[in-house]
Every structure is written in C-alpha cells, then in structure tokens.
N, C-alpha and C. Protein backbone atom coordinates (compact mmCIF):
# COMPACT_ATOMS: atom_id res chain seq x y z
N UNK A 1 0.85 -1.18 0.00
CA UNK A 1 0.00 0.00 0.00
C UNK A 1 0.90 1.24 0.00
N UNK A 2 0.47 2.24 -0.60
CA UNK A 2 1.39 3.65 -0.95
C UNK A 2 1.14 4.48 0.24
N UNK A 3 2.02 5.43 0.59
CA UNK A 3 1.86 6.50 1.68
C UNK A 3 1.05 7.83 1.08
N UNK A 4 1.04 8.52 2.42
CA UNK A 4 0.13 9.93 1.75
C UNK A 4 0.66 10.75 0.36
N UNK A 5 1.99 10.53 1.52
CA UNK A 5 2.41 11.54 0.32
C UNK A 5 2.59 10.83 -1.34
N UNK A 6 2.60 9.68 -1.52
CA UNK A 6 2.63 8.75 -2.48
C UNK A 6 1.18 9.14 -3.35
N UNK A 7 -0.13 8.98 -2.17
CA UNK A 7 -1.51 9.28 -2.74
C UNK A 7 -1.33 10.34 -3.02
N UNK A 8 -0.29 11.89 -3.01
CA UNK A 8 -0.62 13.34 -3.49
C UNK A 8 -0.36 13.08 -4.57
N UNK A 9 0.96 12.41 -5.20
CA UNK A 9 1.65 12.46 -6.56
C UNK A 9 0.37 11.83 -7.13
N UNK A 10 -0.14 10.53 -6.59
CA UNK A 10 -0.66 9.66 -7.56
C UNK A 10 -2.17 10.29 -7.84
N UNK A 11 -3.21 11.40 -7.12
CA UNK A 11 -3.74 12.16 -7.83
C UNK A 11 -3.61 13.19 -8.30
N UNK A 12 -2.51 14.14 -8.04
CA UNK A 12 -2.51 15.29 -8.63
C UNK A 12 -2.39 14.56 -10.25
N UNK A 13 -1.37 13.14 -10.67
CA UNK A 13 -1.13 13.14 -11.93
C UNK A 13 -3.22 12.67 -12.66
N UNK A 14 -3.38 11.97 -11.61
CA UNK A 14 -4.64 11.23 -11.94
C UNK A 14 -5.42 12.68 -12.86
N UNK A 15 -5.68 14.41 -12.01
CA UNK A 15 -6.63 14.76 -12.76
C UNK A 15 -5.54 15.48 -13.45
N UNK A 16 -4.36 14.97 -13.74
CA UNK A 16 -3.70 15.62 -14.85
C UNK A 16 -3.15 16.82 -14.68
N UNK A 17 -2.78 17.62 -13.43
CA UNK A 17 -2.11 18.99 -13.09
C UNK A 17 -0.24 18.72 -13.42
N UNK A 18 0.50 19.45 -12.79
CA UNK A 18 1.52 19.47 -13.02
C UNK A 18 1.43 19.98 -11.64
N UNK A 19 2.92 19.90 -10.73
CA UNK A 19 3.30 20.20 -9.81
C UNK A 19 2.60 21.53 -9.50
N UNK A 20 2.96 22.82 -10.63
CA UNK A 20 2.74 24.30 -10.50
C UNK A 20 1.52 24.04 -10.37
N UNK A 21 0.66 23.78 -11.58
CA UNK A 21 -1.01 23.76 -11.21
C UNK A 21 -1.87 23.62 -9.90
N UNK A 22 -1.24 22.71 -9.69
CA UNK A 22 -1.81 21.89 -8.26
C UNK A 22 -1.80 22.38 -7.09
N UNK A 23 -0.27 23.02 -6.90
CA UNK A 23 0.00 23.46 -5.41
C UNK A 23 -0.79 24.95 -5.83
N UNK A 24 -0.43 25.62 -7.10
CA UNK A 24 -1.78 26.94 -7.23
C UNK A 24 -2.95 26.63 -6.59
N UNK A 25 -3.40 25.54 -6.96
CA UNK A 25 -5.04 25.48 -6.26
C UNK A 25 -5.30 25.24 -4.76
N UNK A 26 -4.22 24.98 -4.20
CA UNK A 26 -4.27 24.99 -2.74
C UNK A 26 -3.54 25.69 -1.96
N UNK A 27 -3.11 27.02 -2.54
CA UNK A 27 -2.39 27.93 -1.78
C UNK A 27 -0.96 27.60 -1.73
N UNK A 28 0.04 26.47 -2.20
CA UNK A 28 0.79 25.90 -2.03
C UNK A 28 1.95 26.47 -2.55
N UNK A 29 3.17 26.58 -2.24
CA UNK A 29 3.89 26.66 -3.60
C UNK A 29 4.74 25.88 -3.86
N UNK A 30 4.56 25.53 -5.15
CA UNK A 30 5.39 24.22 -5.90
C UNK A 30 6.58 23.70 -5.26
N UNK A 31 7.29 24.45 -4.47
CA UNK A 31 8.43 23.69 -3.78
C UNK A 31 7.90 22.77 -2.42
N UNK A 32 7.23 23.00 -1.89
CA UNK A 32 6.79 22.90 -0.85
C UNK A 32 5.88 21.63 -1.63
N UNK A 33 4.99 21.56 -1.68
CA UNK A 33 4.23 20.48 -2.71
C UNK A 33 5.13 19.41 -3.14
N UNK A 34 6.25 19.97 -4.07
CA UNK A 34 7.48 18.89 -4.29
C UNK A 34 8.24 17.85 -2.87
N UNK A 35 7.95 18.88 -1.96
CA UNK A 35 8.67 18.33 -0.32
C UNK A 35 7.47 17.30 -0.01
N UNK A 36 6.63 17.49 -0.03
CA UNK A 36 5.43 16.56 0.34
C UNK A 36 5.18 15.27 -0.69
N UNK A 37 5.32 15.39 -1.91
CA UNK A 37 5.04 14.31 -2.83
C UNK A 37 6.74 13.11 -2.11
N UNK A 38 7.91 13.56 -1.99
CA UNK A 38 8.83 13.04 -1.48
C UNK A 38 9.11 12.54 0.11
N UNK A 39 7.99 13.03 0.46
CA UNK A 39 8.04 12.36 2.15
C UNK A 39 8.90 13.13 3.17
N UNK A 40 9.13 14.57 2.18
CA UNK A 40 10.08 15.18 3.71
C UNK A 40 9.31 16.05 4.21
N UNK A 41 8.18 16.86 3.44
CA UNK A 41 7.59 17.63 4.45
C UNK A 41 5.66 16.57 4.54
N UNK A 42 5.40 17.02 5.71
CA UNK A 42 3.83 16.97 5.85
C UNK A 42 2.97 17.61 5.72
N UNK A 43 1.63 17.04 5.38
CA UNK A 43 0.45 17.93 5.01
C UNK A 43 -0.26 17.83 6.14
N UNK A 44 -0.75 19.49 6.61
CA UNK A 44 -1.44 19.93 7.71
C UNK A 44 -2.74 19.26 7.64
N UNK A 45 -3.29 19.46 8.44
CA UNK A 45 -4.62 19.00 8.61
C UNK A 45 -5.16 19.98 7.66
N UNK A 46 -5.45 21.30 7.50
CA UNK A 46 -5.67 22.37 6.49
C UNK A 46 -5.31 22.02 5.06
N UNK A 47 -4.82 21.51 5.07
CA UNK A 47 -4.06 20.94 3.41
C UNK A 47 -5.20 19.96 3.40
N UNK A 48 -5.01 18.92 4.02
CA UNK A 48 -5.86 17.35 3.42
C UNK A 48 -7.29 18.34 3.04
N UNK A 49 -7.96 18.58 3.99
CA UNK A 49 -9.17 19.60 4.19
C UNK A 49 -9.25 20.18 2.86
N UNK A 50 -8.68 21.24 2.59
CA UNK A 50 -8.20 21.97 0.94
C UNK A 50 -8.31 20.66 -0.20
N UNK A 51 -7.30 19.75 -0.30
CA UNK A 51 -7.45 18.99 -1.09
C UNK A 51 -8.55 18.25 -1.20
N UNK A 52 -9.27 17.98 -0.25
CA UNK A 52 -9.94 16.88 -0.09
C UNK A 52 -11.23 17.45 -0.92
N UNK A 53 -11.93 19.07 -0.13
CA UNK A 53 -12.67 19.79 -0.88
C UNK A 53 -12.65 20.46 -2.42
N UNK A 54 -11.25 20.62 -2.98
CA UNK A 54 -11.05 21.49 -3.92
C UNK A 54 -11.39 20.12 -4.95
N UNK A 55 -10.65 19.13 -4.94
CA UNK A 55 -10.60 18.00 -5.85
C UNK A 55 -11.48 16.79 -5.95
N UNK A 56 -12.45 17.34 -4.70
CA UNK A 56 -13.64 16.31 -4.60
C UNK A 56 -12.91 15.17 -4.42
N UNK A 57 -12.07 14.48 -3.48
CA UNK A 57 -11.22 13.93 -2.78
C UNK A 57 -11.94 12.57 -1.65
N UNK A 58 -11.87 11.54 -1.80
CA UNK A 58 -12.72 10.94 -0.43
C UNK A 58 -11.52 11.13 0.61
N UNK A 59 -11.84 11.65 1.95
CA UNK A 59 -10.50 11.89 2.90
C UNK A 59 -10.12 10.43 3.52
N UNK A 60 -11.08 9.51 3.26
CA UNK A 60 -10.60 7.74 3.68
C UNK A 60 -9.70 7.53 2.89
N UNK A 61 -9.33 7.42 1.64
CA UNK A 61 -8.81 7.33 0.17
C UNK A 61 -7.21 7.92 0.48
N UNK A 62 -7.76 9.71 0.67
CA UNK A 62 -6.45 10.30 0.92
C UNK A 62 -5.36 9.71 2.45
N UNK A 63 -6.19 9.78 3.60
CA UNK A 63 -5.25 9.67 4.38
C UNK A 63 -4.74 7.61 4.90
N UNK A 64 -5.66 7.04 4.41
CA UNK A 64 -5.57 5.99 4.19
C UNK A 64 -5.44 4.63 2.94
N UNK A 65 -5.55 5.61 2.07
CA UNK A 65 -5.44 4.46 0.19
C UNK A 65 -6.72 3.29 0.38
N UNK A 66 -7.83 3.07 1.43
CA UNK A 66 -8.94 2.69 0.89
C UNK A 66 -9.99 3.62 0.89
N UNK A 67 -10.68 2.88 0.24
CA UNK A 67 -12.03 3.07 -0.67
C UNK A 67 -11.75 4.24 -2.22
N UNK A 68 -12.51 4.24 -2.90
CA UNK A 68 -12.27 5.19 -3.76
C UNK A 68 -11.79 6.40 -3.53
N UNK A 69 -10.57 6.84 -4.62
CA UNK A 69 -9.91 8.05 -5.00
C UNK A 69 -10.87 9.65 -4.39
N UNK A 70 -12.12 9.49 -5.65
CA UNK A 70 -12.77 10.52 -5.46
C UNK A 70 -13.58 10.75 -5.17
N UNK A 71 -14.36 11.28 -4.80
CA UNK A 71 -15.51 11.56 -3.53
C UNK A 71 -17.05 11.44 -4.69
N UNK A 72 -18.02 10.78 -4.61
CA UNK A 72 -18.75 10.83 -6.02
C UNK A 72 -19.68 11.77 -5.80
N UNK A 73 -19.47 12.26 -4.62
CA UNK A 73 -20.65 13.84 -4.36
C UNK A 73 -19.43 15.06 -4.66
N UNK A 74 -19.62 15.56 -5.67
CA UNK A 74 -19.03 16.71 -6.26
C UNK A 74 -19.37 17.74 -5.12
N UNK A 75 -18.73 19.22 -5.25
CA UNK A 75 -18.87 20.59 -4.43
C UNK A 75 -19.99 20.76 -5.50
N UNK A 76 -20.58 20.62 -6.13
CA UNK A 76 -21.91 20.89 -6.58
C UNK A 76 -22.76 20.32 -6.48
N UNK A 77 -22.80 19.05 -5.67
CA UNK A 77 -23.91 18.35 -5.26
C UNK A 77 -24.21 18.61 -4.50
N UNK A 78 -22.67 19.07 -3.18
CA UNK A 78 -23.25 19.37 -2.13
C UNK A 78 -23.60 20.41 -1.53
N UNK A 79 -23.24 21.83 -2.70
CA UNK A 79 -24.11 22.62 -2.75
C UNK A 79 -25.48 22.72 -2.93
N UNK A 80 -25.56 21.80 -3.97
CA UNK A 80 -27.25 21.41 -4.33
C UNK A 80 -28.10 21.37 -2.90
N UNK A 81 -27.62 20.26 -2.63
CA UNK A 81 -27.98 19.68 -1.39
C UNK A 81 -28.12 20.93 -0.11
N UNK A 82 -27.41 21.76 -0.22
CA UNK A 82 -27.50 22.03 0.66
C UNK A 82 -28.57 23.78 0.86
N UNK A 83 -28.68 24.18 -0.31
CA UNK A 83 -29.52 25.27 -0.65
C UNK A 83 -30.82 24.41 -0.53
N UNK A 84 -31.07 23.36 -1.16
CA UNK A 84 -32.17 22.10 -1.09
C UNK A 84 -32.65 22.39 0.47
N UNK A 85 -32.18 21.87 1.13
CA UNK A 85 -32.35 22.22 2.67
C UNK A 85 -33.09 22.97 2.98
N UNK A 86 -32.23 24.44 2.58
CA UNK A 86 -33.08 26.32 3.16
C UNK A 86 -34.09 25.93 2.68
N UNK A 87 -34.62 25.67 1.89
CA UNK A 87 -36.24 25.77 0.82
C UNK A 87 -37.20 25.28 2.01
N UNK A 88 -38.30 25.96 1.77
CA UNK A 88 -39.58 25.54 1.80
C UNK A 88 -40.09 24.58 2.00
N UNK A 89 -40.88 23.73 2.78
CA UNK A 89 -41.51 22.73 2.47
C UNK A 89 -42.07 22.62 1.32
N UNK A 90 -42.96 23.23 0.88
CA UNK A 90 -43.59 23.66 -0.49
C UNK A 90 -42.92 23.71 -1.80
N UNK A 91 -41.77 24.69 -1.75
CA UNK A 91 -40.69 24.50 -2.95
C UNK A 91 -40.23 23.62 -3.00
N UNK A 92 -39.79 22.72 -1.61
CA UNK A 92 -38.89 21.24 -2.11
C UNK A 92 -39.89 20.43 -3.13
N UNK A 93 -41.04 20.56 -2.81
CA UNK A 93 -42.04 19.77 -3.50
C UNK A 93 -41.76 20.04 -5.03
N UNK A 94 -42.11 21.42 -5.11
CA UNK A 94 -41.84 21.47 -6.30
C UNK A 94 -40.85 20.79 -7.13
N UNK A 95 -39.55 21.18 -6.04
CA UNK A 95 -38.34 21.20 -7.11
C UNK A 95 -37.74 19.64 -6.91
N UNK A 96 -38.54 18.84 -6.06
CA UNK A 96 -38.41 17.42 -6.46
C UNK A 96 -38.84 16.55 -7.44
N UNK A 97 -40.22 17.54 -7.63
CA UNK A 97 -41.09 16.64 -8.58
C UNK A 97 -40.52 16.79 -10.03
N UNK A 98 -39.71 18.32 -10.11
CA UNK A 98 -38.78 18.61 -11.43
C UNK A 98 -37.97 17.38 -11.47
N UNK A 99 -36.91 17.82 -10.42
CA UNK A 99 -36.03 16.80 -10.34
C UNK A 99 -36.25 15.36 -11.26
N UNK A 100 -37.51 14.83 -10.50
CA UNK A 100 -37.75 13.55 -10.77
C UNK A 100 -38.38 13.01 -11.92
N UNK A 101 -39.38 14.21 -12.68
CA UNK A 101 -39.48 14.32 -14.08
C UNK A 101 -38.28 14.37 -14.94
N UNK A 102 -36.85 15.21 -14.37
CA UNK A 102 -36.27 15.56 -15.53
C UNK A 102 -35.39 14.17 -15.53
N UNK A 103 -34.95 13.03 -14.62
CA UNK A 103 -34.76 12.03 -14.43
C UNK A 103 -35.38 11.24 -15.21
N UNK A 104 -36.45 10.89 -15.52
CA UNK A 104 -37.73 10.46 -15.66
C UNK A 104 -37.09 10.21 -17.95
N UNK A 105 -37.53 11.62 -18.24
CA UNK A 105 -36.79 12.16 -19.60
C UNK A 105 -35.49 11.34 -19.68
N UNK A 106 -34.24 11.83 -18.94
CA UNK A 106 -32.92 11.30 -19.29
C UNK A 106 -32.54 10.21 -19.51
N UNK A 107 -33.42 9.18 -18.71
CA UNK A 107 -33.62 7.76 -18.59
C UNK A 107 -34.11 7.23 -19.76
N UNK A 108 -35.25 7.94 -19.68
CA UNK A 108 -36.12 7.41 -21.26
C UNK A 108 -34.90 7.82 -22.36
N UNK A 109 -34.12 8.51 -22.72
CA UNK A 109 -33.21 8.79 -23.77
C UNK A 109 -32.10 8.40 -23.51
N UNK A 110 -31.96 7.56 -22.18
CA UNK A 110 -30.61 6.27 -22.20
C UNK A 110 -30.95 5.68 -22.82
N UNK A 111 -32.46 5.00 -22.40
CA UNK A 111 -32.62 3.52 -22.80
C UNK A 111 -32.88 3.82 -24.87
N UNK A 112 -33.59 4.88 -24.94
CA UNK A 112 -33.92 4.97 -26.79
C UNK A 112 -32.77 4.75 -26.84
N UNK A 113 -31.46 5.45 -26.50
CA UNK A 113 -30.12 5.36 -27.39
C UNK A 113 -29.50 3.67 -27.36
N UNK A 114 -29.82 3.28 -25.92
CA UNK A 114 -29.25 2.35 -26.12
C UNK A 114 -30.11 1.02 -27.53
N UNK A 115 -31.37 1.27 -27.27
CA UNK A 115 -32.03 0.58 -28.07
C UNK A 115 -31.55 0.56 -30.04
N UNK A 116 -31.11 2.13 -30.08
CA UNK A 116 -31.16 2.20 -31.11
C UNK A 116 -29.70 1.70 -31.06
N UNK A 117 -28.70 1.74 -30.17
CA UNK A 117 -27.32 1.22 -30.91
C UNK A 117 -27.67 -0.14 -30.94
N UNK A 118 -28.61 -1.12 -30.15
CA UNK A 118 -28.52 -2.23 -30.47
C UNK A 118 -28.99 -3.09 -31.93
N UNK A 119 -29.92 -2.10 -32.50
CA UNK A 119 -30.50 -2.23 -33.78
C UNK A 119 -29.43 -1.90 -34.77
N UNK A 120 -28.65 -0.84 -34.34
CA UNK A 120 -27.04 -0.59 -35.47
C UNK A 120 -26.35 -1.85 -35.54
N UNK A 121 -26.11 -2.09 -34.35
CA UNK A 121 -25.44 -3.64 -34.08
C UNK A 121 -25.72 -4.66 -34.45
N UNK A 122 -27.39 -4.92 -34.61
CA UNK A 122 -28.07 -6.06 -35.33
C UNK A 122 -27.95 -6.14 -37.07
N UNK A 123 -27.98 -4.52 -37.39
CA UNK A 123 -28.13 -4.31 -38.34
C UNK A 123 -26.34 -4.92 -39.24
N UNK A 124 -25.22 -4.12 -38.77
CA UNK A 124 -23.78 -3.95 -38.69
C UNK A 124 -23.66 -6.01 -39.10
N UNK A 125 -23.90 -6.82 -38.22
CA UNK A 125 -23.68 -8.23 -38.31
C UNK A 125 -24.35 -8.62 -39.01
C-alpha cells in the first residue's frame, strides 16, 4: 500500500495537473508540494481539508489508500444539497417533482439510445 504523500503524486497526476497547477489550487507553492510528494515535508490537517474539498477527494482514500480516490458527491452536489435544505416545504415539492421528471426524460433517452445502438449492431452483423 502507498503513503500519503505517495496518494498526493498519484492524484494530482490522476486529474492531470503538473506540480505548479496543483499546489496553485491549494495555496501551495510548488516547492513545498514537491517536499510533500517526497516524504520530507507533511500535510497539515488544512491541506488534506483543501485537497480533499477542492478536488472532490474521499479523505478515507487520501489519508488511508482505501475506498475510492474521489468523492462521487461533487462541491456541486453538495451545494445542491444544501440550498435544497433552506427551501420551503412547499418549494422542495416542487423542485423534487422537477427533479424527478427531468430524471424520468434522461432515462427514457438512455434507454432509446441504447435501443437504437442495439438495432445498429443487429443491423452492422
């Protein structure tokens, strides 16, 4: 199993940054970032926190290498979620029943697409 600082290198490359990029997005600067991917310096509790939020990060993942890499509730879900909340009894109604209509649509135009690639496929052989 890899160390923390092992898990920084191995996602910063995962969403594809470069040293500079990366430590930019967390206040960092690239030397310092470089000290941490190598095991001589440590990441604060404020750092994991930063990373964990900025990169949609699972913090089990980061400070331990199980369960999944990335967190599958985005900072926009859990924004969603969380303006969702303030609302209304009344508006949630509303904006569930959207919700669950517009679900409703997307689904129906998985399954047409998938239907129709299977007819390409029937067709193709």
């Amino acid at each position: 199993m890899n160390t923390l600082h092992e898990r920084i290198k191995i996602l910063r490359k995962h969403l594809g940054y470069n040293q500079e990029e990366f430590s930019e997005k967390i206040g960092l600067k690239r030397a310092a970032l470089s000290l941490i991917e190598i095991g001589k310096n440590s990441l604060t509790e404020s750092n994991i926190r930063l990373i964990c939020m900025t990169f949609d990060v699972s913090r089990e993942w980061l400070e331990t290498g199980t369960g999944k890499m990335l967190d599958p509730d985005t900072a926009e879900d859990r924004e969603f979620l969380s303006l969702y909340k303030k609302l209304s009894p009344e508006i949630k109604g509303v904006v569930f029943d959207h919700v669950k209509a517009l679900y409703k649509i997307e689904k129906k135009k998985k399954k047409d697409a998938n239907i129709e690639n299977e007819l390409k496929e029937d067709k193709d052989e």
